[in-house]
C-alpha atoms as a PDB file:
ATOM      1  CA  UNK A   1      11.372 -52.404  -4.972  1.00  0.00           C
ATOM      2  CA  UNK A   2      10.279 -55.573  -3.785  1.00  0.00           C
ATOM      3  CA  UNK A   3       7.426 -57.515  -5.611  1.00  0.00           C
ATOM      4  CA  UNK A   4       5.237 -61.234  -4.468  1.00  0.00           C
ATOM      5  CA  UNK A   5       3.400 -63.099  -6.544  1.00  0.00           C
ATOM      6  CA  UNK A   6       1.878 -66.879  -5.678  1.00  0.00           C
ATOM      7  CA  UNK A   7       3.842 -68.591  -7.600  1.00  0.00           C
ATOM      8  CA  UNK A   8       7.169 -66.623  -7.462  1.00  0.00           C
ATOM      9  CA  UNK A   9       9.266 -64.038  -5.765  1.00  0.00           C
ATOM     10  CA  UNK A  10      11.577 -61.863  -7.066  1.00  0.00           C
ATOM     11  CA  UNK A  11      13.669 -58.876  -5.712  1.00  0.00           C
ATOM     12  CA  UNK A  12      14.699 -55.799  -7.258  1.00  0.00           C
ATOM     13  CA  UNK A  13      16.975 -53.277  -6.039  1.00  0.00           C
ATOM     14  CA  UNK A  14      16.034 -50.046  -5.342  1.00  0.00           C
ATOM     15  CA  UNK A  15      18.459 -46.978  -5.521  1.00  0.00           C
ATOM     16  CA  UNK A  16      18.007 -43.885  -2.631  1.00  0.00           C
ATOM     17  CA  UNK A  17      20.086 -41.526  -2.935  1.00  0.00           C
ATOM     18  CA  UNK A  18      21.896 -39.146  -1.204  1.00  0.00           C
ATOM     19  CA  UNK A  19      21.905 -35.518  -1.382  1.00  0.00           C
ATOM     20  CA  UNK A  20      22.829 -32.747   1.142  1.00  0.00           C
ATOM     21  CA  UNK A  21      22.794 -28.694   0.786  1.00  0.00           C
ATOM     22  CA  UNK A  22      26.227 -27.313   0.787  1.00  0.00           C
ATOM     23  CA  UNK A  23      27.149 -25.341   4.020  1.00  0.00           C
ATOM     24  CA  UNK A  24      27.854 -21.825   2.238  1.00  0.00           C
ATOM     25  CA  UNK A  25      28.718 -18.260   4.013  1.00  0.00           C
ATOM     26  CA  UNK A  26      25.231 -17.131   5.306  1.00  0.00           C
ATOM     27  CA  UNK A  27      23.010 -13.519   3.672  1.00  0.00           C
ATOM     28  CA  UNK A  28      25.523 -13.630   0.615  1.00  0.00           C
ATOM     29  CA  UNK A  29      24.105 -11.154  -1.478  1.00  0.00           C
ATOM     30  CA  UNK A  30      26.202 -12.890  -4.128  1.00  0.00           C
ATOM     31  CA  UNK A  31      25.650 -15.852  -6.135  1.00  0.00           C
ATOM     32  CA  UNK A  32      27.880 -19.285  -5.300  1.00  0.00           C
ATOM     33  CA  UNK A  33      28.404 -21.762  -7.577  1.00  0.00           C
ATOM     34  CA  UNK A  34      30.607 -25.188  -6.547  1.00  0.00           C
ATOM     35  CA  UNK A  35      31.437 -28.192  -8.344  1.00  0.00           C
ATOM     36  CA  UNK A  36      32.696 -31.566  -6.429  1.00  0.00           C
ATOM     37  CA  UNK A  37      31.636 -35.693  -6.095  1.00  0.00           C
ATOM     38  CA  UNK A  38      29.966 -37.976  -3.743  1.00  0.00           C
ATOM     39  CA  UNK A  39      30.791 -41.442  -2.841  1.00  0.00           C
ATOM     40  CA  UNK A  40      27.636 -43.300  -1.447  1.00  0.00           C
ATOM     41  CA  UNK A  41      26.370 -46.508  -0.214  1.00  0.00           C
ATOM     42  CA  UNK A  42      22.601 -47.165  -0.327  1.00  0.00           C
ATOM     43  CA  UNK A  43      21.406 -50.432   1.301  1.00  0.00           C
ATOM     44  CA  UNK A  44      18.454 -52.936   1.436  1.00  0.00           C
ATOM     45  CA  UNK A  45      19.234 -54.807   4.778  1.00  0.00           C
ATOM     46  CA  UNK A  46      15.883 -57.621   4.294  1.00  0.00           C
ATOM     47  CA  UNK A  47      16.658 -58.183   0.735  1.00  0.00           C
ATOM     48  CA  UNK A  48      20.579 -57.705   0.535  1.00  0.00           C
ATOM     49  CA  UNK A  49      20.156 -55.175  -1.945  1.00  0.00           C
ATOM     50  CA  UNK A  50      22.951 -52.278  -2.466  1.00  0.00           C
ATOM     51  CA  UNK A  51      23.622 -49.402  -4.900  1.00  0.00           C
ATOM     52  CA  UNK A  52      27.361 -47.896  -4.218  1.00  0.00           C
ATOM     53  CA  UNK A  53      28.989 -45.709  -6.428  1.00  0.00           C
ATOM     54  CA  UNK A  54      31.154 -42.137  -7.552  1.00  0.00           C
ATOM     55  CA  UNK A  55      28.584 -38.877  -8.390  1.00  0.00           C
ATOM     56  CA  UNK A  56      29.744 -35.828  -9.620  1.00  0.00           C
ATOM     57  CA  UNK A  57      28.463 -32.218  -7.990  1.00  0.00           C
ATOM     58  CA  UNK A  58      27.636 -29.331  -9.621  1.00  0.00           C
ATOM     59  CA  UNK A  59      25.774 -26.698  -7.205  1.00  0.00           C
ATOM     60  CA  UNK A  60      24.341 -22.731  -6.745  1.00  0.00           C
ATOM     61  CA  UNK A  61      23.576 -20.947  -4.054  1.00  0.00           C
ATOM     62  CA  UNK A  62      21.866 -17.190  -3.875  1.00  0.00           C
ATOM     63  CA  UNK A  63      20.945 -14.961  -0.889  1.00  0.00           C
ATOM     64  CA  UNK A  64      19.396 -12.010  -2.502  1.00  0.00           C
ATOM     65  CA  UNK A  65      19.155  -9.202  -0.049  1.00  0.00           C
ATOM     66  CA  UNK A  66      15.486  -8.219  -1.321  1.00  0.00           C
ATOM     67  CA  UNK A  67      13.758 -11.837  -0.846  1.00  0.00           C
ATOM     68  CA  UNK A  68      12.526 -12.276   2.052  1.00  0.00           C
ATOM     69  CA  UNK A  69       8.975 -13.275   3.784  1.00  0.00           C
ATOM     70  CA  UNK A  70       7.735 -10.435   6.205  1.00  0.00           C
ATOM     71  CA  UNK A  71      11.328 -10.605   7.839  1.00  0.00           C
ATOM     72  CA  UNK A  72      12.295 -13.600   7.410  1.00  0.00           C
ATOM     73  CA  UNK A  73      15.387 -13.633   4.376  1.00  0.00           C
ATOM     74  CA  UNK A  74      15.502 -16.572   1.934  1.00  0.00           C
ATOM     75  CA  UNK A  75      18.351 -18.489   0.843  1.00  0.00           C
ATOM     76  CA  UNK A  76      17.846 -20.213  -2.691  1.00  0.00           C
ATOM     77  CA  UNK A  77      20.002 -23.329  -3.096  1.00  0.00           C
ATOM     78  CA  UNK A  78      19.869 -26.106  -6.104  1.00  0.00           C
ATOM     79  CA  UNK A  79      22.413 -29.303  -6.935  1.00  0.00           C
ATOM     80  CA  UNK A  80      22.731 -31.639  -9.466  1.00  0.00           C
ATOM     81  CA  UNK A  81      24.302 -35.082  -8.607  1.00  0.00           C
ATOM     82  CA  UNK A  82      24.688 -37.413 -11.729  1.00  0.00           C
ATOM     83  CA  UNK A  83      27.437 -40.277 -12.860  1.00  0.00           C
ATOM     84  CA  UNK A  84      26.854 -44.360 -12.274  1.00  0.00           C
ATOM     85  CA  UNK A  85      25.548 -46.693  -9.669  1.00  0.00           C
ATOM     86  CA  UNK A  86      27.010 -50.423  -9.367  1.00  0.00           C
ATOM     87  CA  UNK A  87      24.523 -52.589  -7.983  1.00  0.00           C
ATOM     88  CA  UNK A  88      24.386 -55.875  -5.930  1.00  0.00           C
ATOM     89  CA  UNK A  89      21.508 -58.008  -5.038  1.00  0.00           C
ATOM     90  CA  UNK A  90      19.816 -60.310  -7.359  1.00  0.00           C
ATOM     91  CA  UNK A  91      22.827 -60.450  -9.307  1.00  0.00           C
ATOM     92  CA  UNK A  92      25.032 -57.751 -10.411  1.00  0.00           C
ATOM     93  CA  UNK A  93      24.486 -54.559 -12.588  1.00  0.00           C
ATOM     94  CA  UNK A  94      27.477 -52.372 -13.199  1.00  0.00           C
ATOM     95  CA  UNK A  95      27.216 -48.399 -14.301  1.00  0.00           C
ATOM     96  CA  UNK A  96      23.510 -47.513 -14.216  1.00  0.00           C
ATOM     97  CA  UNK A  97      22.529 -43.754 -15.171  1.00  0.00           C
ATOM     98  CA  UNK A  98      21.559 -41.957 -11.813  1.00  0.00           C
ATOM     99  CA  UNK A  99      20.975 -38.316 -11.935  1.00  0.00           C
ATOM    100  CA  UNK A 100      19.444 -36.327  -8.419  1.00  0.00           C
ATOM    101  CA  UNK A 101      17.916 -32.838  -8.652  1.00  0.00           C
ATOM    102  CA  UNK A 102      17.278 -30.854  -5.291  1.00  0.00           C
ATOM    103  CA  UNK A 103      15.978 -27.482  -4.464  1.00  0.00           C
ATOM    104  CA  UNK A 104      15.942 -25.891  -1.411  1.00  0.00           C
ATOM    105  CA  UNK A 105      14.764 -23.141   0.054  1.00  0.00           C
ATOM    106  CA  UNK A 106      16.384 -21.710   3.752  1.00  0.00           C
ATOM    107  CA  UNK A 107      15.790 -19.106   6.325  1.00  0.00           C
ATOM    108  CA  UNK A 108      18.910 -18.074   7.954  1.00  0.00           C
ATOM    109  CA  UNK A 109      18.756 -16.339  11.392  1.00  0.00           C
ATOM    110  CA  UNK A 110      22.198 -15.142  13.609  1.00  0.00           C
ATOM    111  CA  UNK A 111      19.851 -13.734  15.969  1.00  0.00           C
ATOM    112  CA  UNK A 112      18.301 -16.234  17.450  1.00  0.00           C
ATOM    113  CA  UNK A 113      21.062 -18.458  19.620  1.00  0.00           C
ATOM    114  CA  UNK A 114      24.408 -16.367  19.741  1.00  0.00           C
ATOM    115  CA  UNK A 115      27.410 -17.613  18.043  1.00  0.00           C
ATOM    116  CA  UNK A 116      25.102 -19.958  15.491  1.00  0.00           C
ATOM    117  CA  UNK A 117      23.560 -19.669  12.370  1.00  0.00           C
ATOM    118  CA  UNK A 118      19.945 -21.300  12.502  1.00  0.00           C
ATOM    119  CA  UNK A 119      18.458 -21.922   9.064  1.00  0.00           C
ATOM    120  CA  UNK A 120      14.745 -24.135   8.627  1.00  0.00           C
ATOM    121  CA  UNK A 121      13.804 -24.898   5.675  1.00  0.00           C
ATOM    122  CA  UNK A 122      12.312 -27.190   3.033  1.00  0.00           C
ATOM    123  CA  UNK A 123      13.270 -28.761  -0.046  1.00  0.00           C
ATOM    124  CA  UNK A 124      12.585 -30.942  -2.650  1.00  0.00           C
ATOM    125  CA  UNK A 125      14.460 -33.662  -4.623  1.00  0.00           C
ATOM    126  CA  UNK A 126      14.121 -36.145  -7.327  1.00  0.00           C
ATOM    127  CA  UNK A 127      16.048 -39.390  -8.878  1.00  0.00           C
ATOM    128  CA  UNK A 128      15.955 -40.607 -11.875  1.00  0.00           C
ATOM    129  CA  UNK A 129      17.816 -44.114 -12.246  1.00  0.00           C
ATOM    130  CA  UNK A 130      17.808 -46.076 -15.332  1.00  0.00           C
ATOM    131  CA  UNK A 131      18.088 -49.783 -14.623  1.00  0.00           C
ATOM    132  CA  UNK A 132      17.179 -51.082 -17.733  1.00  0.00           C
ATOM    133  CA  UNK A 133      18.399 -54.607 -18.889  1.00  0.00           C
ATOM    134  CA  UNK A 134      19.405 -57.608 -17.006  1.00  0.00           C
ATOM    135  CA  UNK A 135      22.113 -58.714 -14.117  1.00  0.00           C
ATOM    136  CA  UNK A 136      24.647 -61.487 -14.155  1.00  0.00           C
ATOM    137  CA  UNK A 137      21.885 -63.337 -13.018  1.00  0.00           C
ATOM    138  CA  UNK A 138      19.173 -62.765 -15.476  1.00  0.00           C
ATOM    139  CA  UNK A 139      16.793 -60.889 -13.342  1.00  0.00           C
ATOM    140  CA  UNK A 140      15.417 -57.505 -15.436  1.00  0.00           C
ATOM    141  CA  UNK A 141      15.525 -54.217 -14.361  1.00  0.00           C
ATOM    142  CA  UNK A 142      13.377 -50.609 -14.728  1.00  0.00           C
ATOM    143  CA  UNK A 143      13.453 -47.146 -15.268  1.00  0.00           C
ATOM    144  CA  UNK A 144      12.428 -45.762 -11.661  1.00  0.00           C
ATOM    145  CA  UNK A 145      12.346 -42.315 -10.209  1.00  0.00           C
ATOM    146  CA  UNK A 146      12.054 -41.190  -6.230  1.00  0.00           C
ATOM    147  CA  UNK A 147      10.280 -37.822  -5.366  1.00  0.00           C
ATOM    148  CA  UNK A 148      10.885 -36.575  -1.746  1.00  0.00           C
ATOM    149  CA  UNK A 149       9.426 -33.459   0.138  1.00  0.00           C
ATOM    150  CA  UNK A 150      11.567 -32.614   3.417  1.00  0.00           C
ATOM    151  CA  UNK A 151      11.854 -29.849   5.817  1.00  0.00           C
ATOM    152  CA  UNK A 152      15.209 -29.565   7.364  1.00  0.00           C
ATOM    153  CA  UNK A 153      16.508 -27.003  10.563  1.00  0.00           C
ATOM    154  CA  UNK A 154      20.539 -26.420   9.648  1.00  0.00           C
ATOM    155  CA  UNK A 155      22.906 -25.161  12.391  1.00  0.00           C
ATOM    156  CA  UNK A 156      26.489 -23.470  11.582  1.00  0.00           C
ATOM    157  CA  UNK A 157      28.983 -22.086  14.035  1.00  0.00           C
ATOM    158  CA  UNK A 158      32.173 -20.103  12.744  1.00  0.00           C
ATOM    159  CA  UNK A 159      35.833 -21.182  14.652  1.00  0.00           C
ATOM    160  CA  UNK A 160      39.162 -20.469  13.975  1.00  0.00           C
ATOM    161  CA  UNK A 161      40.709 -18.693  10.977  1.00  0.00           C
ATOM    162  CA  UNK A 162      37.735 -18.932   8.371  1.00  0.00           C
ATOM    163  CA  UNK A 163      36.271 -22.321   9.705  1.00  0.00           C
ATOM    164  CA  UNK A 164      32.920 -23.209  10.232  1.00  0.00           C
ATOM    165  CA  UNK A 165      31.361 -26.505  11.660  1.00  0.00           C
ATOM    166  CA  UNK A 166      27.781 -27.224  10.107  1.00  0.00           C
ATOM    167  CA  UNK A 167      25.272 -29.729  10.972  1.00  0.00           C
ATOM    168  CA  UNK A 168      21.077 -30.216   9.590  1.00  0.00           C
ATOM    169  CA  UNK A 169      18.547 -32.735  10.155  1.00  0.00           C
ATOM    170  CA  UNK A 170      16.064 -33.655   7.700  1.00  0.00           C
ATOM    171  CA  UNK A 171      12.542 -34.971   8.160  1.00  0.00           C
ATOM    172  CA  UNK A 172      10.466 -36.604   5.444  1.00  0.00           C
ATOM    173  CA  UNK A 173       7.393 -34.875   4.833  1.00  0.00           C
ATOM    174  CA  UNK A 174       6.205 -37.043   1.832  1.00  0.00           C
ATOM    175  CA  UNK A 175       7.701 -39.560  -0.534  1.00  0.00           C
ATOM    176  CA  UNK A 176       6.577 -41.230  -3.726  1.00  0.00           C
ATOM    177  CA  UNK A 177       8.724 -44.098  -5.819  1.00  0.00           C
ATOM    178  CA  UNK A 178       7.621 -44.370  -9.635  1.00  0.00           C
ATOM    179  CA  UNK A 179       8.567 -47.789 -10.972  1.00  0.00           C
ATOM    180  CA  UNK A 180       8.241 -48.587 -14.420  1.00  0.00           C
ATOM    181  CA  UNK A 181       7.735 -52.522 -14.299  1.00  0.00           C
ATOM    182  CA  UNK A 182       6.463 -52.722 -17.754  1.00  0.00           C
ATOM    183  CA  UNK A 183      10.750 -52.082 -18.951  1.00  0.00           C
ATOM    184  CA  UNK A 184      10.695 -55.759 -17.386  1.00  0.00           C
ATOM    185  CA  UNK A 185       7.819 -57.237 -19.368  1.00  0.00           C
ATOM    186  CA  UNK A 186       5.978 -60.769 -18.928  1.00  0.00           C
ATOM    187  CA  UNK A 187       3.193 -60.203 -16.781  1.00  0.00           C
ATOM    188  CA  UNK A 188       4.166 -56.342 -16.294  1.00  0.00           C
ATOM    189  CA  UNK A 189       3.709 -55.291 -19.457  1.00  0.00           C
ATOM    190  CA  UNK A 190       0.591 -54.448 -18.949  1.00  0.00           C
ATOM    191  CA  UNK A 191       0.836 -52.069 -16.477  1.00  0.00           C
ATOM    192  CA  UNK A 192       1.233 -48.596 -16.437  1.00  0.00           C
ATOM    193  CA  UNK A 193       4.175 -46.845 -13.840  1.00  0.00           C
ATOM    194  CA  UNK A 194       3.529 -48.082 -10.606  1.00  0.00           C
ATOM    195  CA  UNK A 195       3.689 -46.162  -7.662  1.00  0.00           C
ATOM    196  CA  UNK A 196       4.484 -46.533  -3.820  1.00  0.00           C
ATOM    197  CA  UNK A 197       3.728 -43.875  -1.135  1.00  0.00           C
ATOM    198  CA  UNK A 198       6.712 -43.746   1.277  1.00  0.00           C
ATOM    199  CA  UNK A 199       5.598 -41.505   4.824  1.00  0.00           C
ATOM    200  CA  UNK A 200       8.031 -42.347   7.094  1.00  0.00           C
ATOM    201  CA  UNK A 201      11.852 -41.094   7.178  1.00  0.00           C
ATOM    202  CA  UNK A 202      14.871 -39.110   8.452  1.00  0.00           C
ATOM    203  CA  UNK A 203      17.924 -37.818   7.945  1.00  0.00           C
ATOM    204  CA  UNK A 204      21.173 -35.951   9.233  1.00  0.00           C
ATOM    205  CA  UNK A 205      24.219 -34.494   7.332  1.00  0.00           C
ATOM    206  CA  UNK A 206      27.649 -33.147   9.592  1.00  0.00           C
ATOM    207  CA  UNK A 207      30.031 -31.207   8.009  1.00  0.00           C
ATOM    208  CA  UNK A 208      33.142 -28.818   7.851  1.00  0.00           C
ATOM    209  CA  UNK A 209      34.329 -26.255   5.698  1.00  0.00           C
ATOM    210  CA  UNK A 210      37.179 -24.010   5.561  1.00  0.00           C
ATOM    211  CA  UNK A 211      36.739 -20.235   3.507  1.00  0.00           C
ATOM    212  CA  UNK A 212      39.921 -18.666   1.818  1.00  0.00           C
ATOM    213  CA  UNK A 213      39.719 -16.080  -0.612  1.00  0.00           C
ATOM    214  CA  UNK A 214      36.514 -16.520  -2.680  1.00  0.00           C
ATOM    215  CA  UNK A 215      36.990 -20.356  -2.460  1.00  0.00           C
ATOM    216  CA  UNK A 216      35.143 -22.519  -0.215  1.00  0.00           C
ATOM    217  CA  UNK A 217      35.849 -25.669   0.845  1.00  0.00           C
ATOM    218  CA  UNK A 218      33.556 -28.220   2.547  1.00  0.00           C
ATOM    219  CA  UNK A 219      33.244 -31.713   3.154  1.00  0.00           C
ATOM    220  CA  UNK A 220      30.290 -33.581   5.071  1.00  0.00           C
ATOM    221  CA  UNK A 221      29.034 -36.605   6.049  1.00  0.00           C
ATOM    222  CA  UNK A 222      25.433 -37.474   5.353  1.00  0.00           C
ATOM    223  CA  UNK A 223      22.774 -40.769   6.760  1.00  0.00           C
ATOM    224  CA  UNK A 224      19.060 -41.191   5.225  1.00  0.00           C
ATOM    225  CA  UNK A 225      16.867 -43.791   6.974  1.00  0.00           C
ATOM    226  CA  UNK A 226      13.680 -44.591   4.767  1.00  0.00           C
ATOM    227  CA  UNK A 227      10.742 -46.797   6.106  1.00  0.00           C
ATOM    228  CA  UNK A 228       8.772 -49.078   4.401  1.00  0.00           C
ATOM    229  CA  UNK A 229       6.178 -47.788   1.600  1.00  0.00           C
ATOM    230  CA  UNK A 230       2.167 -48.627   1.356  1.00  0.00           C
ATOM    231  CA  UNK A 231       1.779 -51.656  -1.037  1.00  0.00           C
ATOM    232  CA  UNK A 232       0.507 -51.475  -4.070  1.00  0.00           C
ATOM    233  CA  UNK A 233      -1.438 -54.968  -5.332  1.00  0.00           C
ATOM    234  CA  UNK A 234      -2.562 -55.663  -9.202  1.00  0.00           C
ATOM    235  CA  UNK A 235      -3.380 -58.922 -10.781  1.00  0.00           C
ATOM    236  CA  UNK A 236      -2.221 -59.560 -13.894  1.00  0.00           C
ATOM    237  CA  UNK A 237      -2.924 -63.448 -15.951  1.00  0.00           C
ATOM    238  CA  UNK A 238      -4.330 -64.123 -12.793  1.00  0.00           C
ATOM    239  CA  UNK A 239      -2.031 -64.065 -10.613  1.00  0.00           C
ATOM    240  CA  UNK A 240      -1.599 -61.484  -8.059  1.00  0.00           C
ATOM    241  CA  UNK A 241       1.143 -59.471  -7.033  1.00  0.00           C
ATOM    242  CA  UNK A 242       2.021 -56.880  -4.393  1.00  0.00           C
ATOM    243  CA  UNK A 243       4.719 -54.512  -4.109  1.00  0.00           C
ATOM    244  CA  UNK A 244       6.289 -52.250  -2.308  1.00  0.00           C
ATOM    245  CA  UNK A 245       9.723 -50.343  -1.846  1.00  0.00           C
ATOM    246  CA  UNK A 246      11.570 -52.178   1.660  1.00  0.00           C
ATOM    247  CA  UNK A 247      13.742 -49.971   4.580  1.00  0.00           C
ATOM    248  CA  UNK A 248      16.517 -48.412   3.108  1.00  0.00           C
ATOM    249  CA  UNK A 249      19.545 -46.202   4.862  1.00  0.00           C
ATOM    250  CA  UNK A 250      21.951 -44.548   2.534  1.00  0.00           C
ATOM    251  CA  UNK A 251      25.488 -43.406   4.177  1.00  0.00           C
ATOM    252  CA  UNK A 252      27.204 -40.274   2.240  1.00  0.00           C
ATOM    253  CA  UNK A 253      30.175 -38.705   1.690  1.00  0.00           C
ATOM    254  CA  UNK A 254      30.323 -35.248   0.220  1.00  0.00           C
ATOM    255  CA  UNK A 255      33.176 -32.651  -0.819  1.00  0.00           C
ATOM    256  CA  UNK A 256      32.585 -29.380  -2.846  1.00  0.00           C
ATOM    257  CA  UNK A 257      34.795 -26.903  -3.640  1.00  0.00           C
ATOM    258  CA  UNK A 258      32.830 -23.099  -4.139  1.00  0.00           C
ATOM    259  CA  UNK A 259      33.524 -20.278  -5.646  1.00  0.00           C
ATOM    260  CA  UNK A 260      31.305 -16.752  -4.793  1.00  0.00           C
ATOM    261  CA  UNK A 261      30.786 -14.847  -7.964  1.00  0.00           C
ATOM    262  CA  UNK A 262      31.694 -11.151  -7.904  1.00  0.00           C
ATOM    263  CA  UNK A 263      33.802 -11.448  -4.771  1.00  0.00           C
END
């Protein structure tokens, strides 16, 4: 988030977040559940903002044999990412509460290009992160969630004894960052949750994993790129002020370990 006035500017950081959906075995008529962490690094280059820290994973996965659209099947994927985020910018902030929700929902197809599993889709995800107080610097922070629709087009290809290379893109469809200024106070206590329309951003996750038994094991490599939001202006004590959320990437890593129910 990143907020003029006339008489002042101040920065605050704003935490993306990373979030990727596990490369599972494809048509599982069987329900996967996995549990893991993620280790990421979310940057502001114009303001020198960052967010880096250690999320745990906790995942499901379910390719019922009966849901399908005309003939196309449906996988049904959803992940939980929650733990602490140390942040750097105007100051320092150590172990804010960050918890990510994201649904998916895939079509995978081994018909289409021999030898690869290709899966479109779209999915949803959402952030809460809790910001609240002040940094080593006495600058205040906010409660703030981030809201993202995406489609994404996955690719897989099996090699070796139970190995699989995986790789998806991801396209931002629409984006919306609630920011609740008034947690700061002064001249934003008056105002309500603010919020910034974000329409421009992409993404790409790479990946391995290795199957053995009913265990799978996967690790993956994930970049978000995230333009620059509409600005949102209010005047408050008469003084006006416009903000808006700045260019953001966010660099991932992922590793799960799964487990197929009723192997």
């Amino acid at each position: 988030m990143h907020i003029q006035s006339s008489f002042f500017r101040r920065a605050y950081g704003a935490l993306c977040f990373s979030i990727s959906v596990l490369a599972l075995p494809a048509l599982a008529d069987s329900p996967t559940v996995g549990i893991g962490f993620s280790k990421y690094a979310y940057r502001e280059p114009s303001l020198g903002v960052a967010h880096d820290g250690w999320l745990g994973i906790a995942n499901a996965k379910w390719a019922p044999d009966n849901l399908r659209i005309k003939n196309w099947p449906l996988t049904l994927s959803g992940q939980a990412t929650f733990g602490y985020a140390d942040y750097t910018g105007s100051g320092t902030m150590a172990n804010q509460p960050t918890s990510i929700y994201q649904l998916q929902v895939e079509s995978p197809h081994t018909e289409w290009v021999k030898g690869y599993q290709i899966s479109p889709g779209i999915g949803y995800r959402y952030l809460y992160n809790d910001a609240r107080g002040t940094t080593s610097t006495n600058y205040g922070g906010y409660r703030r969630t981030s809201e993202y629709l995406f489609a994404s087009l996955g690719v897989e290809r099996p090699f070796g004894e139970k190995w699989r290379a995986t790789a998806q893109g991801y396209y931002l469809l629409s984006g919306r960052q609630t920011s609740n200024l008034f947690d700061v106070g002064g001249d934003y206590a008056s105002q309500g949750p603010l919020q910034n329309t974000q329409r421009h951003g992409f993404g790409w996750k790479a990946g391995i994993c290795k199957t053995y038994q009913a265990l799978d094991f996967c690790s993956s490599y994930e970049y978000w790129q995230i333009g620059a939001s509409d600005n949102y202006t209010f005047v408050s004590n008469g003084s006006r002020y416009t903000v808006y959320e700045p260019t953001n990437n966010t660099k991932s890593f992922q590793f799960t370990v799964n487990y197929k129910l009723h192997e």
